[in-house]
N, C-alpha and C. Protein backbone atom coordinates (compact mmCIF):
# COMPACT_ATOMS: atom_id res chain seq x y z
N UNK A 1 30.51 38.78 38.58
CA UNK A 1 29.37 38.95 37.73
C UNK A 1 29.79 39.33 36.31
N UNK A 2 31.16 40.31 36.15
CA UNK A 2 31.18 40.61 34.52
C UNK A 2 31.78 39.47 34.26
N UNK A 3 32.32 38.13 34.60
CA UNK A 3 33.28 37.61 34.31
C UNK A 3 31.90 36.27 33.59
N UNK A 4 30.65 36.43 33.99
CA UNK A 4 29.69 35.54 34.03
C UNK A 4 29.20 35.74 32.26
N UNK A 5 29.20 37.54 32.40
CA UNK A 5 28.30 37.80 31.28
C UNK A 5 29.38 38.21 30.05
N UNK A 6 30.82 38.16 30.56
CA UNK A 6 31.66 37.76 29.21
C UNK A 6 31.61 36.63 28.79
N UNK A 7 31.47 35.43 29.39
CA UNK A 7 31.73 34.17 29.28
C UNK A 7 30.12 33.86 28.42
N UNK A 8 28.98 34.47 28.70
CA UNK A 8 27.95 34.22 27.93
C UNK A 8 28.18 34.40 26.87
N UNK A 9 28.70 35.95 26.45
CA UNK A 9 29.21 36.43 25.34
C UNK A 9 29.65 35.49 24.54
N UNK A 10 30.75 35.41 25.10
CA UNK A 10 31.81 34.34 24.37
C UNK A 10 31.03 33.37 23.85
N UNK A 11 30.11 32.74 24.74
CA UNK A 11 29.75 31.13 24.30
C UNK A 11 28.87 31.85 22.72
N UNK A 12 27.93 32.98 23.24
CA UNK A 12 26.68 33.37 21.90
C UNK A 12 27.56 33.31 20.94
N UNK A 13 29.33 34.00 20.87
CA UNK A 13 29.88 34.56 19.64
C UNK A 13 30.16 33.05 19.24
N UNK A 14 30.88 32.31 19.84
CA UNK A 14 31.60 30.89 19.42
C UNK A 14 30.37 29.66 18.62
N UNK A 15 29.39 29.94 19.16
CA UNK A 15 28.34 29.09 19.05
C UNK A 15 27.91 29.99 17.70
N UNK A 16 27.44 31.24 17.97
CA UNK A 16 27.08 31.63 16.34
C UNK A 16 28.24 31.35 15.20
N UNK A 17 29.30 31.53 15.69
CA UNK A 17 30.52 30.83 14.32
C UNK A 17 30.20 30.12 13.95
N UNK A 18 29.81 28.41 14.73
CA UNK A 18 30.40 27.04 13.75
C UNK A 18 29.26 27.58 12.38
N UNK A 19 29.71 26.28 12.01
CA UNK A 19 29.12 25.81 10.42
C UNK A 19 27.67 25.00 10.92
N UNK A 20 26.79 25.52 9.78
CA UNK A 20 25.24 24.82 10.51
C UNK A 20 25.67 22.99 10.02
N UNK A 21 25.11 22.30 10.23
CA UNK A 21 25.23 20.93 10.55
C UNK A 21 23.90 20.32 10.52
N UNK A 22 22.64 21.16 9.67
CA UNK A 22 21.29 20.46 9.97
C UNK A 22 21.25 19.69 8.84
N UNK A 23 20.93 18.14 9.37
CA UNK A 23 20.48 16.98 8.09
C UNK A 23 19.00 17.37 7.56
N UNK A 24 19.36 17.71 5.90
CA UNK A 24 18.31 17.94 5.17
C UNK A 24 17.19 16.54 5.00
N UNK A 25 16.08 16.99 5.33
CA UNK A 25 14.98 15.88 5.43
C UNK A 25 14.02 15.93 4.18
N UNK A 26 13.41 15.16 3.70
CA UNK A 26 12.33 15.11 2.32
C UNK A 26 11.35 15.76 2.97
N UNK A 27 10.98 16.75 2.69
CA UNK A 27 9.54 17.48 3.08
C UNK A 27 8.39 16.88 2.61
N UNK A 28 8.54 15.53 2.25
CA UNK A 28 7.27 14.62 1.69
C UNK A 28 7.19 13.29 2.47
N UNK A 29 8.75 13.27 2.93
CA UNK A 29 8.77 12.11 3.35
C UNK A 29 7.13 11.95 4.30
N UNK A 30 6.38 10.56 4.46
CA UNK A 30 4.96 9.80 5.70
C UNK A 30 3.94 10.75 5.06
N UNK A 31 3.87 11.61 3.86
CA UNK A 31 2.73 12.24 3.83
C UNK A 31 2.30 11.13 2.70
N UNK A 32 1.19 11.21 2.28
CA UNK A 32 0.21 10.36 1.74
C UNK A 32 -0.10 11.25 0.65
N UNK A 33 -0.63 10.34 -0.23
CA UNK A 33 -0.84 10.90 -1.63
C UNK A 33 -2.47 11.78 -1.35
N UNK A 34 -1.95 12.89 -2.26
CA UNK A 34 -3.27 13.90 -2.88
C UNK A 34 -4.53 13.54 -2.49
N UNK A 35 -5.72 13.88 -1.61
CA UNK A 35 -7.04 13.37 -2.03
C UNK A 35 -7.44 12.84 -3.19
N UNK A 36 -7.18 13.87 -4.36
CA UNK A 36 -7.71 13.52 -5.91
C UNK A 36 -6.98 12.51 -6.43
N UNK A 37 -5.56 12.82 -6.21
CA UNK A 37 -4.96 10.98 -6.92
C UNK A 37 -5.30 9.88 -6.02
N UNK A 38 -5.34 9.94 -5.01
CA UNK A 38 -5.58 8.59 -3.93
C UNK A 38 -7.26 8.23 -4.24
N UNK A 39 -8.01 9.06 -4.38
CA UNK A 39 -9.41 8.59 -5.04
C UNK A 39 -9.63 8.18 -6.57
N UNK A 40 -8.45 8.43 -7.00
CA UNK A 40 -8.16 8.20 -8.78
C UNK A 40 -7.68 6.49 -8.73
N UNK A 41 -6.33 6.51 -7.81
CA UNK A 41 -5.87 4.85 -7.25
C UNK A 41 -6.92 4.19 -6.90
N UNK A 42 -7.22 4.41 -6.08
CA UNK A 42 -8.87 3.52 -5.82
C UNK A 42 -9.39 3.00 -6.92
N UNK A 43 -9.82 4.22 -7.54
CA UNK A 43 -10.54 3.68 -8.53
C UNK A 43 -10.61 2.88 -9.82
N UNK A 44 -8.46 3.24 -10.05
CA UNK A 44 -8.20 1.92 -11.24
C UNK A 44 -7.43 1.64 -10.95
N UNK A 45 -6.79 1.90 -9.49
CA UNK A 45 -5.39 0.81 -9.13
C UNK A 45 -4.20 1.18 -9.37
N UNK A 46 -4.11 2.32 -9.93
CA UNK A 46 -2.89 2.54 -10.91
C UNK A 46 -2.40 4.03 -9.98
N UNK A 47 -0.93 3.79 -9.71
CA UNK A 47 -0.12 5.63 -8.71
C UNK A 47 0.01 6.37 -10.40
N UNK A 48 0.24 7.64 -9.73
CA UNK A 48 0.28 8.56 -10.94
C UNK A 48 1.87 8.36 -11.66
N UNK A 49 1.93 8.89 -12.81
CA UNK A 49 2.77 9.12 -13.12
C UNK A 49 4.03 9.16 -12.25
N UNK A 50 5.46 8.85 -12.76
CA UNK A 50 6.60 9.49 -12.21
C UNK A 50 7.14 9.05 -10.77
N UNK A 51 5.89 8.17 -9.81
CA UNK A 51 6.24 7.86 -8.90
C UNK A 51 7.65 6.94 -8.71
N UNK A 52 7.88 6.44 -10.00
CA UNK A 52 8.94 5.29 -10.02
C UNK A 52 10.61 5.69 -9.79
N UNK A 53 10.25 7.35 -9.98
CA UNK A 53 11.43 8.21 -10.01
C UNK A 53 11.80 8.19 -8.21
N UNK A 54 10.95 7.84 -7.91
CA UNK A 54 11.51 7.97 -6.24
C UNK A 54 12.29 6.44 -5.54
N UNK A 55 12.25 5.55 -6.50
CA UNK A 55 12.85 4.40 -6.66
C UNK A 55 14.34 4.73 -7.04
N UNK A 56 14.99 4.97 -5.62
CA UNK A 56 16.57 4.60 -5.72
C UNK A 56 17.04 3.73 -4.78
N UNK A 57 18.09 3.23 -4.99
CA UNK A 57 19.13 2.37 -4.41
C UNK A 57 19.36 2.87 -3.12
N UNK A 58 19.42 2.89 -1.64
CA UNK A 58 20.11 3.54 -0.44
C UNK A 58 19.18 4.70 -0.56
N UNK A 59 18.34 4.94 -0.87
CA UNK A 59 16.66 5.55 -0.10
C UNK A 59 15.97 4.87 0.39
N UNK A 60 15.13 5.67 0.94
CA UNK A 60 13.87 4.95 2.01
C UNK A 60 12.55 5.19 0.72
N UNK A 61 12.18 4.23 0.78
CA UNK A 61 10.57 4.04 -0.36
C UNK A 61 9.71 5.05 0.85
N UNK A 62 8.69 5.93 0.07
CA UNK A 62 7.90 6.71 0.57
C UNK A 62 6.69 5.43 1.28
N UNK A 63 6.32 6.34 2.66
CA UNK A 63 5.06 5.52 3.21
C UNK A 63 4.23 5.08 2.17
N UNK A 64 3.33 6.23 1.60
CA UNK A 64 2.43 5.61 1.07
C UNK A 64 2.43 4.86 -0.51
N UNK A 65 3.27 4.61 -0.74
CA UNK A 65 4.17 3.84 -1.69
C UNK A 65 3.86 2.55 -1.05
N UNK A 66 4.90 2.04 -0.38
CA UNK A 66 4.84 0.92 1.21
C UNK A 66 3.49 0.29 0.86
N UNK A 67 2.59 1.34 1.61
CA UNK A 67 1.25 1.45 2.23
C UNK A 67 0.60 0.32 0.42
N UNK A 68 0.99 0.40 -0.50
CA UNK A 68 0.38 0.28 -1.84
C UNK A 68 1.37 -1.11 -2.42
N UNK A 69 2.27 -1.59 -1.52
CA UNK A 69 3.24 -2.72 -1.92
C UNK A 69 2.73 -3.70 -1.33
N UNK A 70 2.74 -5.02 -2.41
CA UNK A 70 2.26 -6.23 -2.05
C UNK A 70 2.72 -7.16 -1.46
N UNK A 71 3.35 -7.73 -0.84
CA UNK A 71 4.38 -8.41 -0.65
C UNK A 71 5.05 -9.94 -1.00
N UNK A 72 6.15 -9.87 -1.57
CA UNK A 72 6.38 -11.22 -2.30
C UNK A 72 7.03 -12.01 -2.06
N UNK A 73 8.79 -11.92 -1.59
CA UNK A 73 8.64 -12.97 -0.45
C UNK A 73 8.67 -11.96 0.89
N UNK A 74 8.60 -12.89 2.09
CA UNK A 74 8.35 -12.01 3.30
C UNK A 74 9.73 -11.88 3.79
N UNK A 75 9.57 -11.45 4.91
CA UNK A 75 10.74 -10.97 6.00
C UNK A 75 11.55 -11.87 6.08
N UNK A 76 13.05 -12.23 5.47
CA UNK A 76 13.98 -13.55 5.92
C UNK A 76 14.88 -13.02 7.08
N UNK A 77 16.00 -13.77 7.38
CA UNK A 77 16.54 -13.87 8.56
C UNK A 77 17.69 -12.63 8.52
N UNK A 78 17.72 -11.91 7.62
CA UNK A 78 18.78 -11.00 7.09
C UNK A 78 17.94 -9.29 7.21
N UNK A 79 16.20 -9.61 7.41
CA UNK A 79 15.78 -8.07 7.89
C UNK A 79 15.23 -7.74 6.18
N UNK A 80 15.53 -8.43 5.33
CA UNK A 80 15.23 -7.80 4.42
C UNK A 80 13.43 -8.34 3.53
N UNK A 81 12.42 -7.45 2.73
CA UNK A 81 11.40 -7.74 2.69
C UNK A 81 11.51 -7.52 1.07
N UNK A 82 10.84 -8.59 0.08
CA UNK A 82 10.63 -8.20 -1.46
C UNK A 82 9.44 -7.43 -1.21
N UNK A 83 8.75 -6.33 -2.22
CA UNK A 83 7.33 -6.32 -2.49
C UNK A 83 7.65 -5.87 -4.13
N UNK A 84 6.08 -5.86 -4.21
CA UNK A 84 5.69 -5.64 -5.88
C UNK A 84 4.62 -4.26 -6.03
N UNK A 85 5.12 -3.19 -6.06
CA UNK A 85 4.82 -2.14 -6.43
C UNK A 85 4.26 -2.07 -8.56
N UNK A 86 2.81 -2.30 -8.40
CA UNK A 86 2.43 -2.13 -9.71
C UNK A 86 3.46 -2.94 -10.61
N UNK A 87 4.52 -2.61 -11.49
CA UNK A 87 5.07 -3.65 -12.24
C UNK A 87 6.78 -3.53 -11.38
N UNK A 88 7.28 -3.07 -10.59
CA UNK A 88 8.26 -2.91 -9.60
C UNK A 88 8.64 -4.04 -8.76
N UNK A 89 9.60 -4.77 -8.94
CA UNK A 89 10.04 -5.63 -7.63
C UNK A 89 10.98 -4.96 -6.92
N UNK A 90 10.86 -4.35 -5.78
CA UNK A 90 11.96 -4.05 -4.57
C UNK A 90 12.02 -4.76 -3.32
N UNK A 91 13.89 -4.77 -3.49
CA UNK A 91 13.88 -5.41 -1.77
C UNK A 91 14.22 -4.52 -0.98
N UNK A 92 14.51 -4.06 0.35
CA UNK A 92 14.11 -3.58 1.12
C UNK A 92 14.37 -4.11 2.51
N UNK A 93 15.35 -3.26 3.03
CA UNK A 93 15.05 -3.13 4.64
C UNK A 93 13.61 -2.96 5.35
N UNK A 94 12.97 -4.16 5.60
CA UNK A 94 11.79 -3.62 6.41
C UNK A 94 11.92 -2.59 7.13
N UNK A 95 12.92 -2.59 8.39
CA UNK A 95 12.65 -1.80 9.59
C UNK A 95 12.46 -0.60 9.17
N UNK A 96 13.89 -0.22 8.02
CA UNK A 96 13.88 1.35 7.46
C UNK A 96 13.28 1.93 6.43
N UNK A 97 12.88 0.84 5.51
CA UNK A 97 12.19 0.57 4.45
C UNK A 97 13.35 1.14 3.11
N UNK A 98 14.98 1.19 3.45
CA UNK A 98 15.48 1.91 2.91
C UNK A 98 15.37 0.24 1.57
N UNK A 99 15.89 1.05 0.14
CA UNK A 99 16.09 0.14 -1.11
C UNK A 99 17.21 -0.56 -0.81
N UNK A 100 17.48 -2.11 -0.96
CA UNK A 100 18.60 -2.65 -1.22
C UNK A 100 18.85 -2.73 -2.81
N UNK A 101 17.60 -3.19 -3.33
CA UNK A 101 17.64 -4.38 -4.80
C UNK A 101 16.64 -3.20 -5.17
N UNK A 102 16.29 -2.61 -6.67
CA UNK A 102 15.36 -2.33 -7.66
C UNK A 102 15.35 -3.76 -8.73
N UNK A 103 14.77 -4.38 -9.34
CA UNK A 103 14.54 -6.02 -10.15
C UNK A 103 13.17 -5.46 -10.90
N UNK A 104 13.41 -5.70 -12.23
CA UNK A 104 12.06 -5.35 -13.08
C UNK A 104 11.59 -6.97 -13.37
């Protein structure tokens, strides 16, 4: 029995050592835009300000971004999708929606 509850020991001390290892996630990432701006879009079509800043290379385009992309050519044999975000051409991994191409 002590040989049970050293060995617990051990594992709590060894296990509290390592190094944490948690992949940092976008705390925005699938949420949807503001009530007040998403009723503002509606109404003249236009995302707010600054959204274009979330336009990088090897990111994932936000859902409701996506959700607001037109699409220009479709899905080819390679997985990849154009759309037209307001004056924006991106291509794009459908599945992941991560950026390949930014094209003005």
């Amino acid at each position: 029995m002590k040989i049970l509850t050293i060995l617990g020991i051990a594992a709590a001390i060894s296990l509290n050592s390592l190094p944490a290892t948690a992949i940092p996630t976008n705390q925005h990432e699938g949420k949807s835009l503001p009530p007040g701006i998403e009723k503002k879009y509606e109404r003249t079509g236009e995302l707010p300000p600054g959204w274009e800043k979330k336009l990088t290379v090897g990111k994932r385009l936000d859902r409701d971004l996506y959700g607001h992309a037109r699409v220009v050519v479709p899905l080819d044999n390679d997985g990849l999708i154009t759309v037209r975000i307001e004056n924006k051409v991106v291509r794009l991994i459908q599945a992941t929606r991560e950026i390949v191409e930014i094209l003005d």
